[in-house]
PDB file of N, CA and C in Angstrom:
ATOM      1  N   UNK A   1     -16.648   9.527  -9.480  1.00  0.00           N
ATOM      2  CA  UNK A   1     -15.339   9.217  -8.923  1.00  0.00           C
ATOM      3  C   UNK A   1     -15.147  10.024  -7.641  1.00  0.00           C
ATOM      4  N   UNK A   2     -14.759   9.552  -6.980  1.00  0.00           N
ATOM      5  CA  UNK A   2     -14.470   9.927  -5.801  1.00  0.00           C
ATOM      6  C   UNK A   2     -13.352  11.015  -5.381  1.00  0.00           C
ATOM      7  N   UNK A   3     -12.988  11.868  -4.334  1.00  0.00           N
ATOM      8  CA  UNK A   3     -12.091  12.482  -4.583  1.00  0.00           C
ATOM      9  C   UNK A   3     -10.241  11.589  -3.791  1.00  0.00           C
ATOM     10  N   UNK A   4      -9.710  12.649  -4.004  1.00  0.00           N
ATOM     11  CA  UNK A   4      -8.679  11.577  -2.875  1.00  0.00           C
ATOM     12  C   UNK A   4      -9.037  11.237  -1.615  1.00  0.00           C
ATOM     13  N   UNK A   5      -9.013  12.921  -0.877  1.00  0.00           N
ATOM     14  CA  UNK A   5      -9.446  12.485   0.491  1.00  0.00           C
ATOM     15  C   UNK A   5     -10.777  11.383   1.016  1.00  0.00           C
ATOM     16  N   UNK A   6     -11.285  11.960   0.305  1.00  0.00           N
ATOM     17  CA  UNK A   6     -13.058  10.801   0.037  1.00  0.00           C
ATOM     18  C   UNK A   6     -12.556   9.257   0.288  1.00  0.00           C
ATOM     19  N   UNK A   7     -11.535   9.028  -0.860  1.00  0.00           N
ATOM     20  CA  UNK A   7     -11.270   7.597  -0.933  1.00  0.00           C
ATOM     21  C   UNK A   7     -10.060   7.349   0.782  1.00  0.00           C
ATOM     22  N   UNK A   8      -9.415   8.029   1.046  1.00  0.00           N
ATOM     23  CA  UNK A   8      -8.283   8.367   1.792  1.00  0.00           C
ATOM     24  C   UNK A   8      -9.755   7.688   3.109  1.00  0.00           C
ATOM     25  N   UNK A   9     -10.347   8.514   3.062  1.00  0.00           N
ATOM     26  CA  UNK A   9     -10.854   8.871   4.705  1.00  0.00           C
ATOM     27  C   UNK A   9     -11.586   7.460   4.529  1.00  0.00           C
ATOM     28  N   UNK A  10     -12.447   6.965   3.487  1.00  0.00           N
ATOM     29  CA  UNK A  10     -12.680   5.442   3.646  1.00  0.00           C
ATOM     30  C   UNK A  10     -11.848   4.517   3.358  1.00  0.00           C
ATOM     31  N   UNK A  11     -10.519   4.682   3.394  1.00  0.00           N
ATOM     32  CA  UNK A  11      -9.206   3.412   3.644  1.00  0.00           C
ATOM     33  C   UNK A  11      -9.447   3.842   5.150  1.00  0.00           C
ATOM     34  N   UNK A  12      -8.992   4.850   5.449  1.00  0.00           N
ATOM     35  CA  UNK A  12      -8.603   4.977   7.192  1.00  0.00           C
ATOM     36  C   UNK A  12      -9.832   4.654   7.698  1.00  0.00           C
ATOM     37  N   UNK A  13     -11.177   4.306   7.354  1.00  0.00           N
ATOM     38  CA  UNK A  13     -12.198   4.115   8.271  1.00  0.00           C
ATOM     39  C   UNK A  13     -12.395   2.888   7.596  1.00  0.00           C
ATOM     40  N   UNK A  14     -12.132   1.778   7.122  1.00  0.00           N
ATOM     41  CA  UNK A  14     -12.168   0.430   7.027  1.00  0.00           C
ATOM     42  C   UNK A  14     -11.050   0.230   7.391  1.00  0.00           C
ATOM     43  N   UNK A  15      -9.458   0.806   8.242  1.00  0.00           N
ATOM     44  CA  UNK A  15      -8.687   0.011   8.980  1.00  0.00           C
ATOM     45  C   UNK A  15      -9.162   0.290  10.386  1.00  0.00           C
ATOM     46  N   UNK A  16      -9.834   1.092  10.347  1.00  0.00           N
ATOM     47  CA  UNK A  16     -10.378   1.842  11.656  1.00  0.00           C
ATOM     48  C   UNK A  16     -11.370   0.410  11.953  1.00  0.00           C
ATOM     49  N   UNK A  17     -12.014   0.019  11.126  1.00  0.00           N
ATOM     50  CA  UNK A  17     -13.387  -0.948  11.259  1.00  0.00           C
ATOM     51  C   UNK A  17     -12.877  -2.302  11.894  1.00  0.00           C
ATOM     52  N   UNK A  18     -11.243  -2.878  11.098  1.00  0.00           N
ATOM     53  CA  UNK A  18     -10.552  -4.050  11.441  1.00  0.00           C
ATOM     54  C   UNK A  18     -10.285  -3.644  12.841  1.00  0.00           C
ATOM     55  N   UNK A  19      -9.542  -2.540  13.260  1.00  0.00           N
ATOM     56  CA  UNK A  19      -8.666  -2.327  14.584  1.00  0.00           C
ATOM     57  C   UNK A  19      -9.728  -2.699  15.500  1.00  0.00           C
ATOM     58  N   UNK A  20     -11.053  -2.033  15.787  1.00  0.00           N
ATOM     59  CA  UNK A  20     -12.133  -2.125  17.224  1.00  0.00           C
ATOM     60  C   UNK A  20     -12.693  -3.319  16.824  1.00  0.00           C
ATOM     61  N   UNK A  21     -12.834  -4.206  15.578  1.00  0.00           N
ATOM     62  CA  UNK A  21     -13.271  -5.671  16.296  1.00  0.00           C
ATOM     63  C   UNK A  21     -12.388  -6.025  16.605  1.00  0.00           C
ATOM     64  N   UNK A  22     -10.675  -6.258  16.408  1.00  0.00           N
ATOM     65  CA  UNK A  22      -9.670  -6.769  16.890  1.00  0.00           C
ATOM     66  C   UNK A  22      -8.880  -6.778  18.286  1.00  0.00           C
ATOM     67  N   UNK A  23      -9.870  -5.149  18.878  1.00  0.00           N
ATOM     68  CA  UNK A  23      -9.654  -4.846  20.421  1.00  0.00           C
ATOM     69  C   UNK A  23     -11.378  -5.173  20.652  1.00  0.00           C
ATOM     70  N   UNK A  24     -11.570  -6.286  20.178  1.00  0.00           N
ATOM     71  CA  UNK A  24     -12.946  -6.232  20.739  1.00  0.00           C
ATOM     72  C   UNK A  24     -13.965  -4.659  21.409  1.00  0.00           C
ATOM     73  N   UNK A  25     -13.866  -4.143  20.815  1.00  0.00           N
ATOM     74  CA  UNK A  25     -14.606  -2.531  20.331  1.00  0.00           C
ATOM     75  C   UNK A  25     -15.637  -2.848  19.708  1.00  0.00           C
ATOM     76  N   UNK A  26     -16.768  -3.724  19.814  1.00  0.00           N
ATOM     77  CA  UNK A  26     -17.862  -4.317  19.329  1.00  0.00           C
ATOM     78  C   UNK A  26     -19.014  -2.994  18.701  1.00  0.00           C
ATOM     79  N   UNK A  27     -19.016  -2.362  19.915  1.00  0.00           N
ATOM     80  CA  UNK A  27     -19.987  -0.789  19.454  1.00  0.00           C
ATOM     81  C   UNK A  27     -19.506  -0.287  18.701  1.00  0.00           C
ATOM     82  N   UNK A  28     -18.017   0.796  18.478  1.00  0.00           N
ATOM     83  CA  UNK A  28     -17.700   1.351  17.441  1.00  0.00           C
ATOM     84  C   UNK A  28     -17.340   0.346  16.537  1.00  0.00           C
ATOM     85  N   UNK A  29     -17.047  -0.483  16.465  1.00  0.00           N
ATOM     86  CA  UNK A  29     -16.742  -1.846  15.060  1.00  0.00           C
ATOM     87  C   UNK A  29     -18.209  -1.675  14.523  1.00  0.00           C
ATOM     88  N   UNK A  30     -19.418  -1.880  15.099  1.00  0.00           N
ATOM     89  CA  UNK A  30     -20.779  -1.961  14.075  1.00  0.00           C
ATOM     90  C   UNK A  30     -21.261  -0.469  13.684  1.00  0.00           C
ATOM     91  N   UNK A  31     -20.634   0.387  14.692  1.00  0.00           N
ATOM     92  CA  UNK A  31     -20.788   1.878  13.975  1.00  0.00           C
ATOM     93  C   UNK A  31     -20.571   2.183  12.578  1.00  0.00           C
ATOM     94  N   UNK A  32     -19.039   1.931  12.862  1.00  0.00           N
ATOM     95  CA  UNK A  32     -18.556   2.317  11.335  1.00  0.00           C
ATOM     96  C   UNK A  32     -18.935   1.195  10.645  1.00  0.00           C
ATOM     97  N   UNK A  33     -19.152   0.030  10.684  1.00  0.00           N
ATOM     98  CA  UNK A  33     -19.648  -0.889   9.424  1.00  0.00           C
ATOM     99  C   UNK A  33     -20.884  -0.238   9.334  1.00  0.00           C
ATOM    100  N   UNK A  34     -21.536  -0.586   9.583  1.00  0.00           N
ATOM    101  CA  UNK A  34     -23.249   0.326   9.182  1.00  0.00           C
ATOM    102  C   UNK A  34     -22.505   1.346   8.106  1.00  0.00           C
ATOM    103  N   UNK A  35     -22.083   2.101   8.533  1.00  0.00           N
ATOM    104  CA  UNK A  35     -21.482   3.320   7.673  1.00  0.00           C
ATOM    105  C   UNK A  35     -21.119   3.037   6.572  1.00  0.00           C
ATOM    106  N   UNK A  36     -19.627   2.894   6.797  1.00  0.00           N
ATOM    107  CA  UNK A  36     -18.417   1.817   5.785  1.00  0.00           C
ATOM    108  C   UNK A  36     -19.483   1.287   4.371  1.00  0.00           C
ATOM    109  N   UNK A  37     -20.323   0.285   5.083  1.00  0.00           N
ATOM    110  CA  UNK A  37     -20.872  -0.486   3.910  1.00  0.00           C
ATOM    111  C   UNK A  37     -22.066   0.660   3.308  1.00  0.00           C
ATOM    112  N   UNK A  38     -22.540   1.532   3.949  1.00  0.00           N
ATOM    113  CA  UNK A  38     -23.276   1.811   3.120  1.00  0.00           C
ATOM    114  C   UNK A  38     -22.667   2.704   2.082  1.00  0.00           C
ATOM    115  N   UNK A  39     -21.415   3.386   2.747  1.00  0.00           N
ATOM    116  CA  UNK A  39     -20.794   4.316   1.621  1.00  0.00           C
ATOM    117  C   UNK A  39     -20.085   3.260   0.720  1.00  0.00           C
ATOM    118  N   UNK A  40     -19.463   2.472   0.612  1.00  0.00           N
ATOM    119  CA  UNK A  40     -19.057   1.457  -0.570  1.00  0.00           C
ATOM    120  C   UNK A  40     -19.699   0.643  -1.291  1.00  0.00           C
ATOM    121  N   UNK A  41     -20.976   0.767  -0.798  1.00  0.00           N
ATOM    122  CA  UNK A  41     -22.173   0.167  -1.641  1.00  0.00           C
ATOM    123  C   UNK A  41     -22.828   0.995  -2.572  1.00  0.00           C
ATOM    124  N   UNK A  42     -22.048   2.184  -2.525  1.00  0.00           N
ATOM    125  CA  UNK A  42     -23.250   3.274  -3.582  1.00  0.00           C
ATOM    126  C   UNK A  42     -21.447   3.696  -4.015  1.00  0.00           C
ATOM    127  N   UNK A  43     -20.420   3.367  -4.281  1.00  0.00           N
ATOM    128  CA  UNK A  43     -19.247   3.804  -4.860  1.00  0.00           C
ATOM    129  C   UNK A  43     -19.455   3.145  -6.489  1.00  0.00           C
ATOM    130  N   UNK A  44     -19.128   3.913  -7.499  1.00  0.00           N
ATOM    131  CA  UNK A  44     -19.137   3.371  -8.838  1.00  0.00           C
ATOM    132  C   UNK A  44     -18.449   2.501  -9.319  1.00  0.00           C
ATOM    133  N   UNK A  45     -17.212   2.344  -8.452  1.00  0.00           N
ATOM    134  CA  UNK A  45     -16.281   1.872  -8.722  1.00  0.00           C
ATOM    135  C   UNK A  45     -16.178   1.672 -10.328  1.00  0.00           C
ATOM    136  N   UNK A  46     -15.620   3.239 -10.558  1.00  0.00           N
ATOM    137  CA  UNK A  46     -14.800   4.044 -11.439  1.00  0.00           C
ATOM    138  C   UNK A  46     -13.485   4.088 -11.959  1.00  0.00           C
ATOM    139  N   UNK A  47     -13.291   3.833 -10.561  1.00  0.00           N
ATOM    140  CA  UNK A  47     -11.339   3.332 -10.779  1.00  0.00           C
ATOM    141  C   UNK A  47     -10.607   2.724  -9.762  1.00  0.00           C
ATOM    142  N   UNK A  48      -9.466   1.847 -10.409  1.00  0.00           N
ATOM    143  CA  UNK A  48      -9.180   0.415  -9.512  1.00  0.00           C
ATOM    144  C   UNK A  48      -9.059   0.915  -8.045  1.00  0.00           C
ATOM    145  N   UNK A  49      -8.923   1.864  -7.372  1.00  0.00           N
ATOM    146  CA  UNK A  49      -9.510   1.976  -5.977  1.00  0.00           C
ATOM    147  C   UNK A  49     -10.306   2.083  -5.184  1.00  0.00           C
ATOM    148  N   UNK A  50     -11.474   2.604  -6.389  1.00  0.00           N
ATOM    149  CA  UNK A  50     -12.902   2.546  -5.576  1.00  0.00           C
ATOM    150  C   UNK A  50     -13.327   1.101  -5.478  1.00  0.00           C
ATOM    151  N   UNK A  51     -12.593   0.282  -6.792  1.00  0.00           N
ATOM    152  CA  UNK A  51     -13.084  -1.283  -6.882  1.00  0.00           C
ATOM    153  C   UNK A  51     -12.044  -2.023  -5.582  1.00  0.00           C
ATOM    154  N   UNK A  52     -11.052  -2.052  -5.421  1.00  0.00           N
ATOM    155  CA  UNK A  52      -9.900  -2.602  -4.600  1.00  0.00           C
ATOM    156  C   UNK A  52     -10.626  -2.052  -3.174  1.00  0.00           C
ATOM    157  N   UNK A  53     -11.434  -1.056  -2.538  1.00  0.00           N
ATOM    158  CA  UNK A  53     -11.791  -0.118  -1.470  1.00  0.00           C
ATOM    159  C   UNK A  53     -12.841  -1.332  -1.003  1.00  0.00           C
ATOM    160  N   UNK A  54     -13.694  -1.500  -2.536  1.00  0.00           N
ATOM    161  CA  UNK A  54     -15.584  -2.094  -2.134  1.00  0.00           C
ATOM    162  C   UNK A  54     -14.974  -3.865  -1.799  1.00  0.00           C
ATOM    163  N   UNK A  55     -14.030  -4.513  -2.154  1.00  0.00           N
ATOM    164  CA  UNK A  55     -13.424  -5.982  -2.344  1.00  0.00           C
ATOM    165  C   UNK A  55     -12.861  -6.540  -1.097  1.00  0.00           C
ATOM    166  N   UNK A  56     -11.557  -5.073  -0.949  1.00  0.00           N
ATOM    167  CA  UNK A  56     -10.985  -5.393   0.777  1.00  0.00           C
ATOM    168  C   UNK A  56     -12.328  -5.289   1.922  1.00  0.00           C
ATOM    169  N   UNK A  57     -13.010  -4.069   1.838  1.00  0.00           N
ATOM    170  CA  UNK A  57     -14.430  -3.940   2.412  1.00  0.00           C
ATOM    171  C   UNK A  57     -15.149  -5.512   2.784  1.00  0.00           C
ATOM    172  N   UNK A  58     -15.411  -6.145   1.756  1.00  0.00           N
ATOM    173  CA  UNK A  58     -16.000  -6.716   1.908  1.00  0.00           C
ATOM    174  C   UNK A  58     -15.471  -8.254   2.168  1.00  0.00           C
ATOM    175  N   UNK A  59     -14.153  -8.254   1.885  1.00  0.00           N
ATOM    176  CA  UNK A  59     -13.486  -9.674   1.858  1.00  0.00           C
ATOM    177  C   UNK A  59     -13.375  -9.078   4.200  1.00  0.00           C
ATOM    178  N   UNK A  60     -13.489  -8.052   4.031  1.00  0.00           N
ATOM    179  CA  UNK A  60     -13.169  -8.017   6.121  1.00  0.00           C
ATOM    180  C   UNK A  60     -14.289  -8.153   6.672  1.00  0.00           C
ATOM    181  N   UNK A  61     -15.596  -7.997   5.961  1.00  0.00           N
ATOM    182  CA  UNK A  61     -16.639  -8.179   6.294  1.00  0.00           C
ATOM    183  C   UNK A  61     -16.985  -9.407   6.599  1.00  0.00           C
ATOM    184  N   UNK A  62     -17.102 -10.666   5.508  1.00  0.00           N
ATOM    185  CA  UNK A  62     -16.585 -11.506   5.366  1.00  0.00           C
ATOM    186  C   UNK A  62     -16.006 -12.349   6.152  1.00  0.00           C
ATOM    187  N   UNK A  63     -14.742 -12.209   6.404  1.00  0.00           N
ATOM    188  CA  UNK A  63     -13.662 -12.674   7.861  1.00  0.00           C
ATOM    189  C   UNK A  63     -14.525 -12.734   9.112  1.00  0.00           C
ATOM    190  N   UNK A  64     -15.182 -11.493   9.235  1.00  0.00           N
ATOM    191  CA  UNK A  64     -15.860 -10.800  10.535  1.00  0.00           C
ATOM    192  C   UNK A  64     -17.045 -12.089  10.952  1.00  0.00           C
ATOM    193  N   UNK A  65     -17.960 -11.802   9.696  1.00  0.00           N
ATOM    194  CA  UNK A  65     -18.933 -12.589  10.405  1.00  0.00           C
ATOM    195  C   UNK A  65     -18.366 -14.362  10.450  1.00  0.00           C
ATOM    196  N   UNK A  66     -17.491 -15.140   9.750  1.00  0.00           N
ATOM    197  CA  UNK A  66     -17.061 -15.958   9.465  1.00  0.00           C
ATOM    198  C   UNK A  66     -16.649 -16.478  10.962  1.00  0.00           C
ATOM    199  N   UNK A  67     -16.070 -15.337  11.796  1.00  0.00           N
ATOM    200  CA  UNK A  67     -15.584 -15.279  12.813  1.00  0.00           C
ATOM    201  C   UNK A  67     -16.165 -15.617  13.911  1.00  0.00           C
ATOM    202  N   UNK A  68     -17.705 -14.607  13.692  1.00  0.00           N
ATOM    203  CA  UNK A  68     -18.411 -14.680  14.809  1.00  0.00           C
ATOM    204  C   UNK A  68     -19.415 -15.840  14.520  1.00  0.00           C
ATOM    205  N   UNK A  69     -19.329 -16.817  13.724  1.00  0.00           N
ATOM    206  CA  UNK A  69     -19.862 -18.137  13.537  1.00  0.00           C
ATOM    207  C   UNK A  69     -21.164 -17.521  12.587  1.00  0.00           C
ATOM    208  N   UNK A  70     -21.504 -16.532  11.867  1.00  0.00           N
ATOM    209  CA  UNK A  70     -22.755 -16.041  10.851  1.00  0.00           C
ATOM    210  C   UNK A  70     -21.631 -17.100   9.728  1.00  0.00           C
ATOM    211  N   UNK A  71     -22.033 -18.307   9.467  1.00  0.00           N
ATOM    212  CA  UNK A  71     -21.518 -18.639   8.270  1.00  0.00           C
ATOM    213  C   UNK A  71     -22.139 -18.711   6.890  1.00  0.00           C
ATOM    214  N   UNK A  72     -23.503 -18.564   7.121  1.00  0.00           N
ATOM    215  CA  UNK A  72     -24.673 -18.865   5.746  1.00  0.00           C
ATOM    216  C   UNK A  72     -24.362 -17.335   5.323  1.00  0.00           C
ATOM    217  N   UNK A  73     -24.456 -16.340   6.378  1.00  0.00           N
ATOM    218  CA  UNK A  73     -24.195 -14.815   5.369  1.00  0.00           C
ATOM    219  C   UNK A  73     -22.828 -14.728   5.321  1.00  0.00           C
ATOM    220  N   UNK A  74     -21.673 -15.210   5.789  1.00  0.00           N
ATOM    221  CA  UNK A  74     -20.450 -14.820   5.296  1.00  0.00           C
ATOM    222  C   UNK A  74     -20.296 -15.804   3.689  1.00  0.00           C
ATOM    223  N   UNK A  75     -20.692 -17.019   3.857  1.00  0.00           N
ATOM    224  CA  UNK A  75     -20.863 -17.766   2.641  1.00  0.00           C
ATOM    225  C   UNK A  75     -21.505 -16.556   1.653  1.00  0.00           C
ATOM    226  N   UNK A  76     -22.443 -16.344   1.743  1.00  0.00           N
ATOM    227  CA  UNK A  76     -22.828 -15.202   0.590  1.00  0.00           C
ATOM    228  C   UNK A  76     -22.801 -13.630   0.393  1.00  0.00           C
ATOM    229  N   UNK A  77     -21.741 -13.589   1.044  1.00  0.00           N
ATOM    230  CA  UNK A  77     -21.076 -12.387   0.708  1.00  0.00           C
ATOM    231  C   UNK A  77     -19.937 -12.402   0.438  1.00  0.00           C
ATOM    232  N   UNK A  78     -19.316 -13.784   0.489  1.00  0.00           N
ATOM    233  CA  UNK A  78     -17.931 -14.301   0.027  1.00  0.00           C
ATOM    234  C   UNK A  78     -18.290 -14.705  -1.380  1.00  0.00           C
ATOM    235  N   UNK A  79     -19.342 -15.085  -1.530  1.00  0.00           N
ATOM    236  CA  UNK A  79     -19.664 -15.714  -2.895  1.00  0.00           C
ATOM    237  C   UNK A  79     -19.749 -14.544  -4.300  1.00  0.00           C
ATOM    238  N   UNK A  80     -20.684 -13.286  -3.380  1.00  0.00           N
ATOM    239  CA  UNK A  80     -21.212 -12.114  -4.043  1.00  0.00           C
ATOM    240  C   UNK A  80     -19.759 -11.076  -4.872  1.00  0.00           C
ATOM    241  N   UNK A  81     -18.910 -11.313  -3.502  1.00  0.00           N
ATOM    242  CA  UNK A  81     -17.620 -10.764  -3.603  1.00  0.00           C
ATOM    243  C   UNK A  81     -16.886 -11.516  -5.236  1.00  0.00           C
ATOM    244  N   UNK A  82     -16.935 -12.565  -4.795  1.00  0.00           N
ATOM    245  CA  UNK A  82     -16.107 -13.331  -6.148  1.00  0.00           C
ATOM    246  C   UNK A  82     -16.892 -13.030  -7.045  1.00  0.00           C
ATOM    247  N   UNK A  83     -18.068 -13.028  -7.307  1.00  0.00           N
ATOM    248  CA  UNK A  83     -18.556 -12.588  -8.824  1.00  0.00           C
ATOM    249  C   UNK A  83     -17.972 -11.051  -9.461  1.00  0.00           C
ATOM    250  N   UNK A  84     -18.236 -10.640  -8.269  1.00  0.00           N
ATOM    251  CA  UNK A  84     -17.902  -8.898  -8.174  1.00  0.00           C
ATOM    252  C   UNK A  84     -16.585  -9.027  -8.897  1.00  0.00           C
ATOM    253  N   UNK A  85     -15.812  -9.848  -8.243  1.00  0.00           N
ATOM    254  CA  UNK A  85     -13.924  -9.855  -8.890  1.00  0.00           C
ATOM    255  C   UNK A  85     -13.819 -10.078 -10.307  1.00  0.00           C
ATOM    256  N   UNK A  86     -15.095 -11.215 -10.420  1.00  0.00           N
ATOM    257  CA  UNK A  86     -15.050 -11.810 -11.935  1.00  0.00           C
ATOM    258  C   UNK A  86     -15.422 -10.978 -12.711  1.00  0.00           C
ATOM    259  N   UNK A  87     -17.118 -10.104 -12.462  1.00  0.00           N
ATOM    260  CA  UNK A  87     -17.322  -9.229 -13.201  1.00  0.00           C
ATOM    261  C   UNK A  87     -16.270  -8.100 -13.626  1.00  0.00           C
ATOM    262  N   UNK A  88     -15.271  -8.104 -12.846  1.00  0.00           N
ATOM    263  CA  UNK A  88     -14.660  -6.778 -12.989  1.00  0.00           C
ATOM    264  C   UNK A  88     -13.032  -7.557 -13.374  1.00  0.00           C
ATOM    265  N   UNK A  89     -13.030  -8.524 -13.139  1.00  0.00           N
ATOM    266  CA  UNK A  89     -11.575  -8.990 -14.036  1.00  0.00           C
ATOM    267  C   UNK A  89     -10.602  -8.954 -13.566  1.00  0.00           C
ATOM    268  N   UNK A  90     -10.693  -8.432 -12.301  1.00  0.00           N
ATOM    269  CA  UNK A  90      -9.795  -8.321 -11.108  1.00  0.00           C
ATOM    270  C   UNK A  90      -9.454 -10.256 -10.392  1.00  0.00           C
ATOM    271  N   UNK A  91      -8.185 -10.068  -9.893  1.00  0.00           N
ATOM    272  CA  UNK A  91      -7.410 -11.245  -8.910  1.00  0.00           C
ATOM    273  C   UNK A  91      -7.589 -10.382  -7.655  1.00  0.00           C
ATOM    274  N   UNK A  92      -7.851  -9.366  -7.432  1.00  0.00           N
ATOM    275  CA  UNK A  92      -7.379  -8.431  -6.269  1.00  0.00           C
ATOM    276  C   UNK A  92      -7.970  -9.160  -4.957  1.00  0.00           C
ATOM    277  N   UNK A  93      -6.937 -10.092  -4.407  1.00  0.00           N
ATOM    278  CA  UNK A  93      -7.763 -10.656  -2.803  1.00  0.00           C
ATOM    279  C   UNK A  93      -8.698 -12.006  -3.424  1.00  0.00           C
ATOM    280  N   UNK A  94      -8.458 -12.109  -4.657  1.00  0.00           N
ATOM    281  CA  UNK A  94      -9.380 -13.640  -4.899  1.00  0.00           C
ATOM    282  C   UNK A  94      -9.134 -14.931  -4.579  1.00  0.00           C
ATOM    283  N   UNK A  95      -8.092 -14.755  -4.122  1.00  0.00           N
ATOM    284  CA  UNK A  95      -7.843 -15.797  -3.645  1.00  0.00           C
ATOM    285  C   UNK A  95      -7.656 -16.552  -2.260  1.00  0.00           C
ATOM    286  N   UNK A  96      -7.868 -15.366  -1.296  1.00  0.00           N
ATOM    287  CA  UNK A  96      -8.447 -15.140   0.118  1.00  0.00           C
ATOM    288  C   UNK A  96      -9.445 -15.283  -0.216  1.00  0.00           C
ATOM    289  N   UNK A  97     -10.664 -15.000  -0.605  1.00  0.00           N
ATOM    290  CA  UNK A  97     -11.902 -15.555  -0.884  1.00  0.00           C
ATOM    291  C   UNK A  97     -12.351 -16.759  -0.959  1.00  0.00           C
ATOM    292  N   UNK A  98     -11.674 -17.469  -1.675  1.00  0.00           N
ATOM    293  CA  UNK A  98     -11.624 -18.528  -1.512  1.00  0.00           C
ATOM    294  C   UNK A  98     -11.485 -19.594  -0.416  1.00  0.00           C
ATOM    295  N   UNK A  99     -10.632 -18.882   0.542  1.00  0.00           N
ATOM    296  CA  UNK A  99      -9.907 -19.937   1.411  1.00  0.00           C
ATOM    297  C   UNK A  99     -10.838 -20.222   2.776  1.00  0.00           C
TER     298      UNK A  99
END
């Protein structure tokens, strides 16, 4: 389990990740994703924030490449995501997934 700040400093660095692709900040936007994903990919998700942390993570990931026309990998990481929700029993954002 993670600590607060731990979880704290990766909320503020996955809104950090949305803000520089949204000012088109292309360099620091793939900085911190490189990062971002690799630290939420090794999270246990232990408790409903480390799980709600790895979901939003990845439902923006998601958006991102969806965006930049990668649709075969946003398709399957949108797909990967929903199992993830199912396995874990969670609605959290499932239904943006979908859409």
């Amino acid at each position: 389990q993670l600590s607060v700040s731990d979880l704290n400093y990766l909320q503020v660095s996955n809104t950090l990740f949305n803000f520089y692709y949204d000012i088109g900040d292309l360099g620091r936007f793939n900085k911190i994703r490189e990062k971002l994903e690799y630290q939420v990919n090794h999270l246990n998700l232990s408790t409903i924030e480390e799980l709600e942390l790895s979901i939003k993570f990845n439902y923006n990931v998601c958006r991102y490449l969806w965006l930049q026309k990668n649709i075969e990998e946003a398709i399957t990481k949108i797909t990967a995501t929903i199992k993830q929700c199912k396995e874990y029993r969670t609605t959290y954002l499932l239904a943006d997934l979908y859409l």
